[in-house]
Protein backbone atom coordinates (compact mmCIF):
# COMPACT_ATOMS: atom_id res chain seq x y z
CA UNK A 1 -68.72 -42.53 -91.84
CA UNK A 2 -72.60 -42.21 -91.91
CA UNK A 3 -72.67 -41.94 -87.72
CA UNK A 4 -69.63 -38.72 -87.65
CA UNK A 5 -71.97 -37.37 -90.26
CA UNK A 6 -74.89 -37.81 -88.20
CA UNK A 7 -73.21 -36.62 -85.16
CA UNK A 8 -71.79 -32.96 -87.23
CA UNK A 9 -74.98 -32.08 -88.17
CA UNK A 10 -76.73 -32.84 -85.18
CA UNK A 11 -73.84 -30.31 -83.84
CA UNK A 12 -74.83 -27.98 -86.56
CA UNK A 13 -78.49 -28.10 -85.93
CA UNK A 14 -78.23 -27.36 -81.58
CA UNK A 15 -75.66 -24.43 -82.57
CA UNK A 16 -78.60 -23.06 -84.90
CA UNK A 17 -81.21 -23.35 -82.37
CA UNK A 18 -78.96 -21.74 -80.13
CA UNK A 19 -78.45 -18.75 -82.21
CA UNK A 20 -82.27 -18.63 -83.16
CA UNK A 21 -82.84 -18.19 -79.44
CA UNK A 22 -80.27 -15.92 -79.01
CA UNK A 23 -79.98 -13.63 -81.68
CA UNK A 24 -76.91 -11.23 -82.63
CA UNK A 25 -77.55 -7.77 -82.23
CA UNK A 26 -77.79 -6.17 -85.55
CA UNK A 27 -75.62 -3.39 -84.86
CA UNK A 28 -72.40 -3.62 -83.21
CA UNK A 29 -71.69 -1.57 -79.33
CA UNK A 30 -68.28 -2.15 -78.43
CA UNK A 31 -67.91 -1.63 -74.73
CA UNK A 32 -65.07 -1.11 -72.13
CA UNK A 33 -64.37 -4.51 -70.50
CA UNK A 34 -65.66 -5.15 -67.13
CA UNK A 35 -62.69 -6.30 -65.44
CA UNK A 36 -61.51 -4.42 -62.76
CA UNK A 37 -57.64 -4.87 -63.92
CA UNK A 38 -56.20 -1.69 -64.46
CA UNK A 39 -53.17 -1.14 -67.13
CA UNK A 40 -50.11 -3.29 -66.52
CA UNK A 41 -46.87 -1.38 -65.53
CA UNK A 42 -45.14 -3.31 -63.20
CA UNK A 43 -41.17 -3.00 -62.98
CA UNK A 44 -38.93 -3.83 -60.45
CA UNK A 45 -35.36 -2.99 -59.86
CA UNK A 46 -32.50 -3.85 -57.79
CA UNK A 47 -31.56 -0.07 -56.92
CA UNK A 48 -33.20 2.99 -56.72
CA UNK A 49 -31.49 5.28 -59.06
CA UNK A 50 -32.82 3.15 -62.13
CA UNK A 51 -36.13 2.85 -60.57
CA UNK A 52 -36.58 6.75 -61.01
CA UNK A 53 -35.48 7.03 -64.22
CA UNK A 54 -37.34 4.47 -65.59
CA UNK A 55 -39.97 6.59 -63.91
CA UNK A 56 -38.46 9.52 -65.88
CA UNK A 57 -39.03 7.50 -69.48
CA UNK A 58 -42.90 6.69 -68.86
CA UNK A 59 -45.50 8.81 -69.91
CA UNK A 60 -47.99 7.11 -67.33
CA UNK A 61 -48.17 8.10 -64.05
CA UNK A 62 -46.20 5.49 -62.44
CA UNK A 63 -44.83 6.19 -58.68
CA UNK A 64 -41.41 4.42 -57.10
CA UNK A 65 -42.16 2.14 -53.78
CA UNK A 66 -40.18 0.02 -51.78
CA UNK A 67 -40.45 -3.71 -50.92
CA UNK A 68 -38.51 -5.47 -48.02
CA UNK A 69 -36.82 -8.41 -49.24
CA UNK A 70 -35.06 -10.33 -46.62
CA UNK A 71 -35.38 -10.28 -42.94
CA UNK A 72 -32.09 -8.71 -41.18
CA UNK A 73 -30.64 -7.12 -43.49
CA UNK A 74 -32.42 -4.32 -44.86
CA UNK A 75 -32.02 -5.65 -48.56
CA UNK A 76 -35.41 -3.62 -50.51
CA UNK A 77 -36.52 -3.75 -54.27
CA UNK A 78 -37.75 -1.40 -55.76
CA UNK A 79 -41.22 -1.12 -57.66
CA UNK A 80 -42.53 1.11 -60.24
CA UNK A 81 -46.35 1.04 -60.92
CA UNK A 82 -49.56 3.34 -60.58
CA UNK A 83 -51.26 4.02 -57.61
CA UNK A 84 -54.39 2.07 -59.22
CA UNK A 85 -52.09 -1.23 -60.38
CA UNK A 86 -50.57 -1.10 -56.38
CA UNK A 87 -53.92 -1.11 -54.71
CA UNK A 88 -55.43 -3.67 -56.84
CA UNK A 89 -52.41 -6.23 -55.55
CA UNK A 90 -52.13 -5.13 -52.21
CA UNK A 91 -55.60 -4.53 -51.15
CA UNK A 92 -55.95 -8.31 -50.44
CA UNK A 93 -52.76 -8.33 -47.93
CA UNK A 94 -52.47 -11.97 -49.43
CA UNK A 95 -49.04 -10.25 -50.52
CA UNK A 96 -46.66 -7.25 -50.76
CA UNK A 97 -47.51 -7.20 -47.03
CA UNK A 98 -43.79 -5.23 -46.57
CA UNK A 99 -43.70 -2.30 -48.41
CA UNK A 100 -42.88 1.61 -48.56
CA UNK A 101 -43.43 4.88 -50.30
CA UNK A 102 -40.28 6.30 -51.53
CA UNK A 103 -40.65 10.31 -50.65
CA UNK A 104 -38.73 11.72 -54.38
CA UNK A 105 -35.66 14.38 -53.11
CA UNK A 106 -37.50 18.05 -54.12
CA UNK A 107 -40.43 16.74 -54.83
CA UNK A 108 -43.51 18.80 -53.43
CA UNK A 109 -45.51 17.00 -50.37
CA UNK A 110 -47.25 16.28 -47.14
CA UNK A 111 -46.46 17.34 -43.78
CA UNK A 112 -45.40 14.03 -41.83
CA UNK A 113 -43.90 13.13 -38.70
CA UNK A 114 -42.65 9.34 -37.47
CA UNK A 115 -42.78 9.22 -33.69
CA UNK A 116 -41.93 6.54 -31.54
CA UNK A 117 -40.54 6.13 -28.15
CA UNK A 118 -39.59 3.11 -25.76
CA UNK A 119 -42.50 2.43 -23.60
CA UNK A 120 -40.13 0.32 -21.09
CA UNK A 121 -38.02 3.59 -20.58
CA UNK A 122 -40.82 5.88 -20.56
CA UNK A 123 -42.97 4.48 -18.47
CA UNK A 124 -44.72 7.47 -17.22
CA UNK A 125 -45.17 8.35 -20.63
CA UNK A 126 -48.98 8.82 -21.94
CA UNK A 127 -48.42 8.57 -25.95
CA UNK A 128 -51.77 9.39 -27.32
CA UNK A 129 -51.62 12.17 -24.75
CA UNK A 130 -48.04 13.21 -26.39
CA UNK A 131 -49.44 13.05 -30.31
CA UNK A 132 -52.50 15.01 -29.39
CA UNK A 133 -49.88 17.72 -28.11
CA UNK A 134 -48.13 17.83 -31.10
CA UNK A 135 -50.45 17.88 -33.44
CA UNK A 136 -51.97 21.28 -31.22
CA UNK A 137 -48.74 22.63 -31.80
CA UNK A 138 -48.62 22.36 -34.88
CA UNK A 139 -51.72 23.45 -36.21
CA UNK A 140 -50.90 26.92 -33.95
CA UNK A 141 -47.28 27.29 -35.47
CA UNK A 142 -49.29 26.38 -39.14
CA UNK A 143 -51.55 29.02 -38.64
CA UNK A 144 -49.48 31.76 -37.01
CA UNK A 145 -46.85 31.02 -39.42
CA UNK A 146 -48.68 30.44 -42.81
CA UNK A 147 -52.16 31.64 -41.88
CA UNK A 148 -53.27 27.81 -42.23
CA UNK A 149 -56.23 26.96 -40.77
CA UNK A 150 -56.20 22.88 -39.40
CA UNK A 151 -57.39 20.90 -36.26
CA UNK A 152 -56.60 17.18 -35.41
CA UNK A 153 -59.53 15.92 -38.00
CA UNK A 154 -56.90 17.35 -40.87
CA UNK A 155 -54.48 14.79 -39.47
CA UNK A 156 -54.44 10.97 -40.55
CA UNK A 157 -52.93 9.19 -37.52
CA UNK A 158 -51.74 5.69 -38.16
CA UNK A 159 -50.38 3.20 -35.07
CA UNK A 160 -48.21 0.54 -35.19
CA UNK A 161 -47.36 0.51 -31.87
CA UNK A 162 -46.16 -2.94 -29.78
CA UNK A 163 -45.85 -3.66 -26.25
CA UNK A 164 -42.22 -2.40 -26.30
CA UNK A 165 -42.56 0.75 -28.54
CA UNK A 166 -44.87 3.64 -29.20
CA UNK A 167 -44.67 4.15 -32.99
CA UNK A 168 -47.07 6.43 -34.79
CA UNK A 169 -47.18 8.11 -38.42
CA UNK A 170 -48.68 11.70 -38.66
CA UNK A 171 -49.59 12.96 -42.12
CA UNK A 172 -51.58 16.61 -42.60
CA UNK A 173 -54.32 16.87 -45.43
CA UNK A 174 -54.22 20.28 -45.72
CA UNK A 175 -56.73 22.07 -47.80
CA UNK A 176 -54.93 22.98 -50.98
CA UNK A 177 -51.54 23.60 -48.76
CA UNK A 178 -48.61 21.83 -49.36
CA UNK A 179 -44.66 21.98 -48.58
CA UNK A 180 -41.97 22.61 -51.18
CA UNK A 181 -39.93 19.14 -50.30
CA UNK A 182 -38.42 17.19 -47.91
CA UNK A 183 -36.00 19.40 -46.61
CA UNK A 184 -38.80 21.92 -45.81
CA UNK A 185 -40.91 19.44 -43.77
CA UNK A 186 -36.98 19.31 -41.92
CA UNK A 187 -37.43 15.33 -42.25
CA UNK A 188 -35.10 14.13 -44.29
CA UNK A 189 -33.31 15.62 -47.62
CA UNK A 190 -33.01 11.97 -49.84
CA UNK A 191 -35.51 10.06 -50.89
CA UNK A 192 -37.03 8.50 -47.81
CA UNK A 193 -39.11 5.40 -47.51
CA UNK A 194 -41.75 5.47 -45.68
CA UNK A 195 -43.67 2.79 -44.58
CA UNK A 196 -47.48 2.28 -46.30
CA UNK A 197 -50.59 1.81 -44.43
CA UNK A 198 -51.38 -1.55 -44.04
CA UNK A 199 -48.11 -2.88 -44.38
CA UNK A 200 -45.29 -4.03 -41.58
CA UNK A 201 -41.60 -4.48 -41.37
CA UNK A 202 -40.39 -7.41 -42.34
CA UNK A 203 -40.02 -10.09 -39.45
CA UNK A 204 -42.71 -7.94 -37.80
CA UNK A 205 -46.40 -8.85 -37.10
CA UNK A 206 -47.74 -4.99 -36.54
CA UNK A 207 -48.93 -3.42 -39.71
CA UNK A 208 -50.00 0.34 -39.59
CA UNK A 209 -53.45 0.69 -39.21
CA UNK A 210 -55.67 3.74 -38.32
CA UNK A 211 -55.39 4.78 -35.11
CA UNK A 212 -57.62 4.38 -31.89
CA UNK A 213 -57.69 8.25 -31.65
CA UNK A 214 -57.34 9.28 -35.17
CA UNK A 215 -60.12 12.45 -36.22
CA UNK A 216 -59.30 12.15 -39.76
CA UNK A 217 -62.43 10.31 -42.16
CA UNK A 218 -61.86 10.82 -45.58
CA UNK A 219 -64.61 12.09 -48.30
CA UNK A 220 -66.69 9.40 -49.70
CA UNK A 221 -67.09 8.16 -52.84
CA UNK A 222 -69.13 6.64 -55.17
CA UNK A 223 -65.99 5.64 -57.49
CA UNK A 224 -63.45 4.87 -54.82
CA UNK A 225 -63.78 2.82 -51.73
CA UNK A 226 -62.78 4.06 -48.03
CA UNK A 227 -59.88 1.71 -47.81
CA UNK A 228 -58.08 2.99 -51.27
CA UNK A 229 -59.27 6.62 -50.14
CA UNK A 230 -57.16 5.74 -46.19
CA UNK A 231 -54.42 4.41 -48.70
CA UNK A 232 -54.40 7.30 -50.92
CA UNK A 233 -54.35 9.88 -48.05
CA UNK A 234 -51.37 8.41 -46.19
CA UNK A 235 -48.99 9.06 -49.54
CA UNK A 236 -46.62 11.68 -48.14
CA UNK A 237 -45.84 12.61 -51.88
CA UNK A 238 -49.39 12.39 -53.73
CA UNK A 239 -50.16 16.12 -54.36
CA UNK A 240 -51.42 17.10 -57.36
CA UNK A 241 -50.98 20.54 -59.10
CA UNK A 242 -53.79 23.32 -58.59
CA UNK A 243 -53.38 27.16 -59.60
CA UNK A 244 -55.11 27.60 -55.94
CA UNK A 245 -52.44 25.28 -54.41
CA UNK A 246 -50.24 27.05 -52.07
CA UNK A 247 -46.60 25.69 -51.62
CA UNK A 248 -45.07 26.58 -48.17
CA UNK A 249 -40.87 26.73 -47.40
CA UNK A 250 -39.32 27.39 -44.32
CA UNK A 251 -36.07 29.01 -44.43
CA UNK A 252 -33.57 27.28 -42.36
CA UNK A 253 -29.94 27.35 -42.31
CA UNK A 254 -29.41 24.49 -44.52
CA UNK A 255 -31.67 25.94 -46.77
CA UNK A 256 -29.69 29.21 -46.73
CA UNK A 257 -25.88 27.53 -47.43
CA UNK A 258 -27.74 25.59 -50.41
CA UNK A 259 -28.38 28.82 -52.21
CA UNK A 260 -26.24 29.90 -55.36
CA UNK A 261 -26.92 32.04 -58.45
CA UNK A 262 -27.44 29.02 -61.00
CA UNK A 263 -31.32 30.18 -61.54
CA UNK A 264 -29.18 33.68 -63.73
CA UNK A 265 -28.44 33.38 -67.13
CA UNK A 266 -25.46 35.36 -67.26
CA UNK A 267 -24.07 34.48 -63.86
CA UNK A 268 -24.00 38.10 -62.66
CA UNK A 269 -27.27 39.34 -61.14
CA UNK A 270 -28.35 37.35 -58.11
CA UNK A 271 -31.74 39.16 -57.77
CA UNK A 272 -33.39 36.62 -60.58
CA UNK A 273 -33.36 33.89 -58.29
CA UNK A 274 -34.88 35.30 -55.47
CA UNK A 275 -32.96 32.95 -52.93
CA UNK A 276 -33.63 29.26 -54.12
CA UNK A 277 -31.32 27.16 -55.37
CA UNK A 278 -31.21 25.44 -58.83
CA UNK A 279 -34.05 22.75 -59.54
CA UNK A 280 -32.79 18.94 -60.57
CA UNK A 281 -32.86 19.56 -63.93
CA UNK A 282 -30.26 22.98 -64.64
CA UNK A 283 -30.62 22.09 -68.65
CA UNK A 284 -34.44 22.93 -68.19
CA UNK A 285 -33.79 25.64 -65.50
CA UNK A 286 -31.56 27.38 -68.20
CA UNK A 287 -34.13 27.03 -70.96
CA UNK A 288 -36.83 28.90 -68.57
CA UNK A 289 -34.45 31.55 -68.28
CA UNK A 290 -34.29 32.16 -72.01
CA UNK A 291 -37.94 32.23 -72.12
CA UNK A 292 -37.80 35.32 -70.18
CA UNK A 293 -35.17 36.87 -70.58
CA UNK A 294 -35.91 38.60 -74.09
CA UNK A 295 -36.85 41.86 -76.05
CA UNK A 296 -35.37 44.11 -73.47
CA UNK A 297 -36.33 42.66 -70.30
CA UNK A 298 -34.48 40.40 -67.69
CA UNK A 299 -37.08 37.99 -66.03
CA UNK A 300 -35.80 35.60 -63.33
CA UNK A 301 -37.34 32.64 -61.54
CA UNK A 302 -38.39 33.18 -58.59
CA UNK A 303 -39.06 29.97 -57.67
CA UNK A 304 -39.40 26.45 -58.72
CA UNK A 305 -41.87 23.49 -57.40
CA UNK A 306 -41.42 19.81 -58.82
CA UNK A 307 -44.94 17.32 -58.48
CA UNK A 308 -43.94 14.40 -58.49
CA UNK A 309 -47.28 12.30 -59.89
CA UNK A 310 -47.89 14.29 -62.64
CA UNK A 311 -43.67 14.67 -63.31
CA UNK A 312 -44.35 18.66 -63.20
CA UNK A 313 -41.97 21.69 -62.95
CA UNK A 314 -43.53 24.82 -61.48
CA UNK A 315 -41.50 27.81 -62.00
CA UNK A 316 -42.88 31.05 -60.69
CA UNK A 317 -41.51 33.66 -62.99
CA UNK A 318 -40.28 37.26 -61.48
CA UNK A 319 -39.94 40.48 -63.38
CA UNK A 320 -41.34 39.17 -66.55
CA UNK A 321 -45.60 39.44 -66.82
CA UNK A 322 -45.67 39.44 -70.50
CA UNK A 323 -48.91 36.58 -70.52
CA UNK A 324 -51.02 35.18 -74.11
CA UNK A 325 -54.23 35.39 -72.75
CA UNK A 326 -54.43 39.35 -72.81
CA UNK A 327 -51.83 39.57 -75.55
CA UNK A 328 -49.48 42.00 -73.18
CA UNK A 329 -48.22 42.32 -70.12
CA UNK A 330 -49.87 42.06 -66.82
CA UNK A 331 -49.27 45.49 -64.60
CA UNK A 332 -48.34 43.44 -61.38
CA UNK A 333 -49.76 39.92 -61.16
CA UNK A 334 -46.25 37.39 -62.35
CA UNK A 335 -46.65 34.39 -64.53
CA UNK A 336 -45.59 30.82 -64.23
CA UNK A 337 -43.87 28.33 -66.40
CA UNK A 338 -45.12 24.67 -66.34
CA UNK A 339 -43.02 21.98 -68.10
CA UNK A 340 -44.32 18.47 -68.10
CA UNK A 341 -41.87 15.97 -68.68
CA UNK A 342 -43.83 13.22 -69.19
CA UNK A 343 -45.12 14.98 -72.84
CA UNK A 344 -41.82 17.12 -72.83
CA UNK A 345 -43.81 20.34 -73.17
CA UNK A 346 -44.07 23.67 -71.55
CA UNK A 347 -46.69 26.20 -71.14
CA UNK A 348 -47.75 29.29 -69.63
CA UNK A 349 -50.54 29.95 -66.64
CA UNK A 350 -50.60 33.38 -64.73
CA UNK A 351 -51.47 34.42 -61.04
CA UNK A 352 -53.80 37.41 -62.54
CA UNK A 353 -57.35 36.68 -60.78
CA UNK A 354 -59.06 37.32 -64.66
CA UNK A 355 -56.99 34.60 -66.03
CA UNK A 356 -57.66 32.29 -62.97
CA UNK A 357 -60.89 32.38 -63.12
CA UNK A 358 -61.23 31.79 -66.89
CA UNK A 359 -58.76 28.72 -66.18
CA UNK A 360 -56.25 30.38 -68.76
CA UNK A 361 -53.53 27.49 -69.85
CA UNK A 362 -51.89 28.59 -72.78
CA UNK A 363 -51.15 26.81 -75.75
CA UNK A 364 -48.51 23.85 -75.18
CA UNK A 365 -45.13 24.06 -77.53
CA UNK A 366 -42.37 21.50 -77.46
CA UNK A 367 -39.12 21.54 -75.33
CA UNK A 368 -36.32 21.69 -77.88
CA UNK A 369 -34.35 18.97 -78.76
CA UNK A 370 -31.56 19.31 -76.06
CA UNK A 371 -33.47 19.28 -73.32
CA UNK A 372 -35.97 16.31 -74.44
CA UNK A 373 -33.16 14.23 -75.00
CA UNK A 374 -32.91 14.01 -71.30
CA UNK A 375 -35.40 12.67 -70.61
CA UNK A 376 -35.12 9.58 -72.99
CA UNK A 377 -33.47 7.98 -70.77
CA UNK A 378 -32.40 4.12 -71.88
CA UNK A 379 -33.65 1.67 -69.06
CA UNK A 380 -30.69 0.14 -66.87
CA UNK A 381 -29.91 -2.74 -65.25
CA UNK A 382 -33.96 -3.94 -65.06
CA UNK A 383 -34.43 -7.21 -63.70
CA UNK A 384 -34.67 -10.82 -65.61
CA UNK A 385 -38.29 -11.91 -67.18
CA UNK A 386 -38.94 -14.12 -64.51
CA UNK A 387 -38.85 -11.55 -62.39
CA UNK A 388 -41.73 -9.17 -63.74
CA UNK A 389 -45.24 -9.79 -64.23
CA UNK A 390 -46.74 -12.30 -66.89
CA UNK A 391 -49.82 -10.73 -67.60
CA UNK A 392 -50.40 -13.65 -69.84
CA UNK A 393 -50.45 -16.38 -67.14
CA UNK A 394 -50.67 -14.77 -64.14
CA UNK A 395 -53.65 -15.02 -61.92
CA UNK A 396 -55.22 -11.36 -62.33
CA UNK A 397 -55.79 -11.46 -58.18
CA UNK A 398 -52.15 -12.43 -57.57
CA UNK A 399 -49.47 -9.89 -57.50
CA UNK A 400 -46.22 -10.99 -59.86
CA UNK A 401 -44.71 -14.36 -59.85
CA UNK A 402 -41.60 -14.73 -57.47
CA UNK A 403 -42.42 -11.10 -55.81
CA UNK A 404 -41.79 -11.98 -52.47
CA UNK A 405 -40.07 -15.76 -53.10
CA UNK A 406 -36.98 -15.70 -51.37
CA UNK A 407 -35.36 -17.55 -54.78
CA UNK A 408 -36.41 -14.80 -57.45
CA UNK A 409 -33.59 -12.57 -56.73
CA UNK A 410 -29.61 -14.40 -56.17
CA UNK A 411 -27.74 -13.03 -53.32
CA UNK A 412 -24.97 -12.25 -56.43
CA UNK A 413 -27.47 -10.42 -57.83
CA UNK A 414 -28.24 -8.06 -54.41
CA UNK A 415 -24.64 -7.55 -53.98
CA UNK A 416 -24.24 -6.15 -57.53
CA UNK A 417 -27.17 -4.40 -57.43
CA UNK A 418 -27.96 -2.48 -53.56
CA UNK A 419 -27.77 1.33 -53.39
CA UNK A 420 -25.09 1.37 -50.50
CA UNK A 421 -26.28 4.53 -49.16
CA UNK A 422 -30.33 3.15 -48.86
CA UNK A 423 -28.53 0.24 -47.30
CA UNK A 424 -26.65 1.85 -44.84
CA UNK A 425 -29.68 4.27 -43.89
CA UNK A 426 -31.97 1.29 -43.29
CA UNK A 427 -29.28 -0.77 -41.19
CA UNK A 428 -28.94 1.91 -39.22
CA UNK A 429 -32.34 2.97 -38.75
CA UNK A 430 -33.30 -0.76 -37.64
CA UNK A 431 -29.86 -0.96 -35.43
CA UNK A 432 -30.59 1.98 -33.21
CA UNK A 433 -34.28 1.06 -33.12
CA UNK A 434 -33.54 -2.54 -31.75
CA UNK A 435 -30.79 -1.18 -29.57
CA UNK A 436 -33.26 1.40 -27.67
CA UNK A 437 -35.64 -1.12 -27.79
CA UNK A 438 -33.18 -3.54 -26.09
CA UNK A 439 -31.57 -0.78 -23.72
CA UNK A 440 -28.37 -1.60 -25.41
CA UNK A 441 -26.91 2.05 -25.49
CA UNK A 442 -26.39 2.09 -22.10
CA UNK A 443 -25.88 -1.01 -20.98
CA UNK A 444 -22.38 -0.73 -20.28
CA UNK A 445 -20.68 1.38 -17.46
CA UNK A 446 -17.52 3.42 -17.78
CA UNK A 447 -15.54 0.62 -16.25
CA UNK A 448 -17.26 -2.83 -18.21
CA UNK A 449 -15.45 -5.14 -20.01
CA UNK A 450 -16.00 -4.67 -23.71
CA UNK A 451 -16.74 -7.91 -25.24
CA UNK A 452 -13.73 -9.33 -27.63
CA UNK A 453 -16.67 -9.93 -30.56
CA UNK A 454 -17.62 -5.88 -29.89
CA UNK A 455 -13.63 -4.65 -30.32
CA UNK A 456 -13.52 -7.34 -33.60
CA UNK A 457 -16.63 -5.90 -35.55
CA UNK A 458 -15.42 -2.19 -34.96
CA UNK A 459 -12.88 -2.92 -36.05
CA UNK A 460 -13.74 -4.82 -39.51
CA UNK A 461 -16.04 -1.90 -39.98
């Protein structure tokens, strides 16, 4: 008894002279942590369309990307996290070493061009020749067209290329200049996936890396490193919102048998919506309408732009300058509406240069109850527990348990779960690209045999 008493206070007496040469300071300083962890939002899904609106229900600024799952098949999950969370995982390449921005449908973003060609069938083809070309071109057609100024140092070029194929990835940083969506770039018109720096496809060994003859160095830094600034410049869809931001279209044909009259009120004057065609939320579309169509006067939109990272609708209002910084209405500058719908409110800014200047925002006031309810959306079909990210037990340096193990995810569980469009689309695009990489598409003369297997799979299909 006497020696466990001996041995406590001896304890006692070393934790004194501890604290004796180590004082407590006498006035408490809280202070951020220094771990470089940044907040945990980390969801994954089995198909896209829940993926987004989960994205929808967050008030952080959470982005959707892409992860190849299974080599052969084109099988993807889906992951929704910040830009800050991604990099901290996949800066390592220890994981996530397959993965893909998904381009949102309307939202505002890059110019971008995927090129490739098959070396062994274009022999006498000189691709770095060809991309320096292109991007000539396209600065002229930029500048005669849009009065853009660029030059091949605006232009991040990233190469994956192999000994079989030429592949490059072309994306513009244009100087507050930006395109409406997709479908004005003429890519593609659904969300498209395309593939980060750094990563490769899946059963690959070529990631995308920077170029041999790339011009494009972005601005340094003290806060952010050159790797996450590379990273951050090759998203297609990270644009951010600026009252100097200008947001190019380019009228094509599609463009033209897209538009209808859903942007009027009443249904019966087509001049309020100046040519563009209703934006993916009508409910909140309508609402705008009301705002400005009032005491006598019939305002229109004119336009609408969606920003995908801050989840921001910019409507540019027509025939309605009534603006709350000068208490009237402006003689011939328009307004704009802005709705956020991550804090489901609206306010106004203007295009006057007096109001620009003095950064005018007015004050923000709630969306009413109709419209907010849409965007409380009730999170679908999310994957098990075991599936996400312990934050509790995982190793901060490791991305989430199971990510990329083959086991996480049942095959039952893929075939309930794939978005048979995104399926189809990536089959495809790895079918052709394997059969011009193969010479299969013309392999056979107009008098071959067609093998029996051939006949039996077009026909199952």
């Amino acid at each position: 008894m006497e020696r466990k008493w001996e041995a406590k206070l001896k304890q006692i007496e070393e934790r004194a002279s501890r604290y004796e040469r180590n004082p407590l300071s006498p006035v408490y300083r809280p202070r951020l942590s220094k771990s470089e962890e940044p907040p945990s939002i980390w969801k994954l899904f089995h198909r896209q369309t829940h993926a987004f609106n989960f994205v929808k229900s967050c008030k952080e600024e959470v982005h959707v990307f892409a992860l190849e799952y299974k080599v052969g098949d084109g099988q993807r999950i889906y992951l929704v996290t910040t830009y800050a969370e991604l990099w901290f995982y996949y800066k390592s390449r220890k994981n996530l070493l397959h993965c893909y921005e998904v381009i949102p449908e309307n939202a505002v973003c890059k110019l971008y061009f995927d090129l490739e060609f098959n070396k062994l069938a274009n022999q006498e083809a000189d691709g770095k020749k060809m991309v320096a070309l292109l991007i000539e071109h396209v600065c002229k057609a930029l500048q005669e067209l849009y009065g853009v100024h660029c030059s091949a140092e605006d232009v991040f070029n990233l190469d994956s290329s192999t000994d079989e194929k030429f592949s490059r990835h072309l994306i513009f940083q244009l100087h507050d200049v930006a395109f409406k969506d997709n479908i004005h770039v003429g890519v593609y018109t659904r969300n498209r996936n395309f593939r980060l720096y750094k990563s490769s496809k899946i059963g690959k060994q070529v990631a995308l890396e920077v170029a041999e003859d790339n011009k494009f160095f972005p601005k340094q830094s003290k806060n952010i490193s050159e790797e996450n600034q590379y990273f951050l410049s090759s998203l297609v869809s990270n644009v951010r919102f600026s009252d100097t931001l200008r947001i190019l279209t380019c009228d094509t044909s599609q463009n033209k048998q897209k538009r209808v009259e859903c942007f009027n009120s009443t249904r019966t004057k087509a001049e309020n919506i100046g040519g563009y065609h209703c934006s993916p939320y009508p409910e909140i579309d309508r609402f705008v309408l009301s705002l400005v169509n009032k005491n006598g006067i019939k305002g229109g939109i004119r336009r609408w732009s969606y920003f995908f990272p801050e989840e921001l609708l910019v409507y540019d209002i027509c025939k309605y300058r009534w603006c709350e910084n000068i208490g009237r209405a402006h003689k011939s500058n328009n307004i704009m509406i802005l709705v956020d719908l991550k804090n489901e409110v609206w306010y106004q800014k203007c295009h006057d240069p007096v109001c620009k200047a003095e950064n005018f925002k007015s004050d923000c006031f709630p969306l009413p109850a109709e419209v907010s309810l849409l965007f409380l959306l009730k999170e679908e079909e999310e994957v098990t527990a075991a599936e996400t990210m312990n934050r509790d037990t995982q190793n901060p340096h490791e991305p989430p348990s199971g990510l990329l193990s083959e086991d996480a995810i049942s095959d039952a569980a893929w075939d309930n779960g794939l978005d048979e469009a995104d399926f189809v689309e990536a089959t495809e695009d790895a079918e052709l690209a394997e059969a011009a990489e193969g010479g299969l598409l013309g392999s056979c003369g107009a008098d071959a045999e067609i093998p029996d297997e051939l006949m039996l799979q077009v026909l199952r299909e």
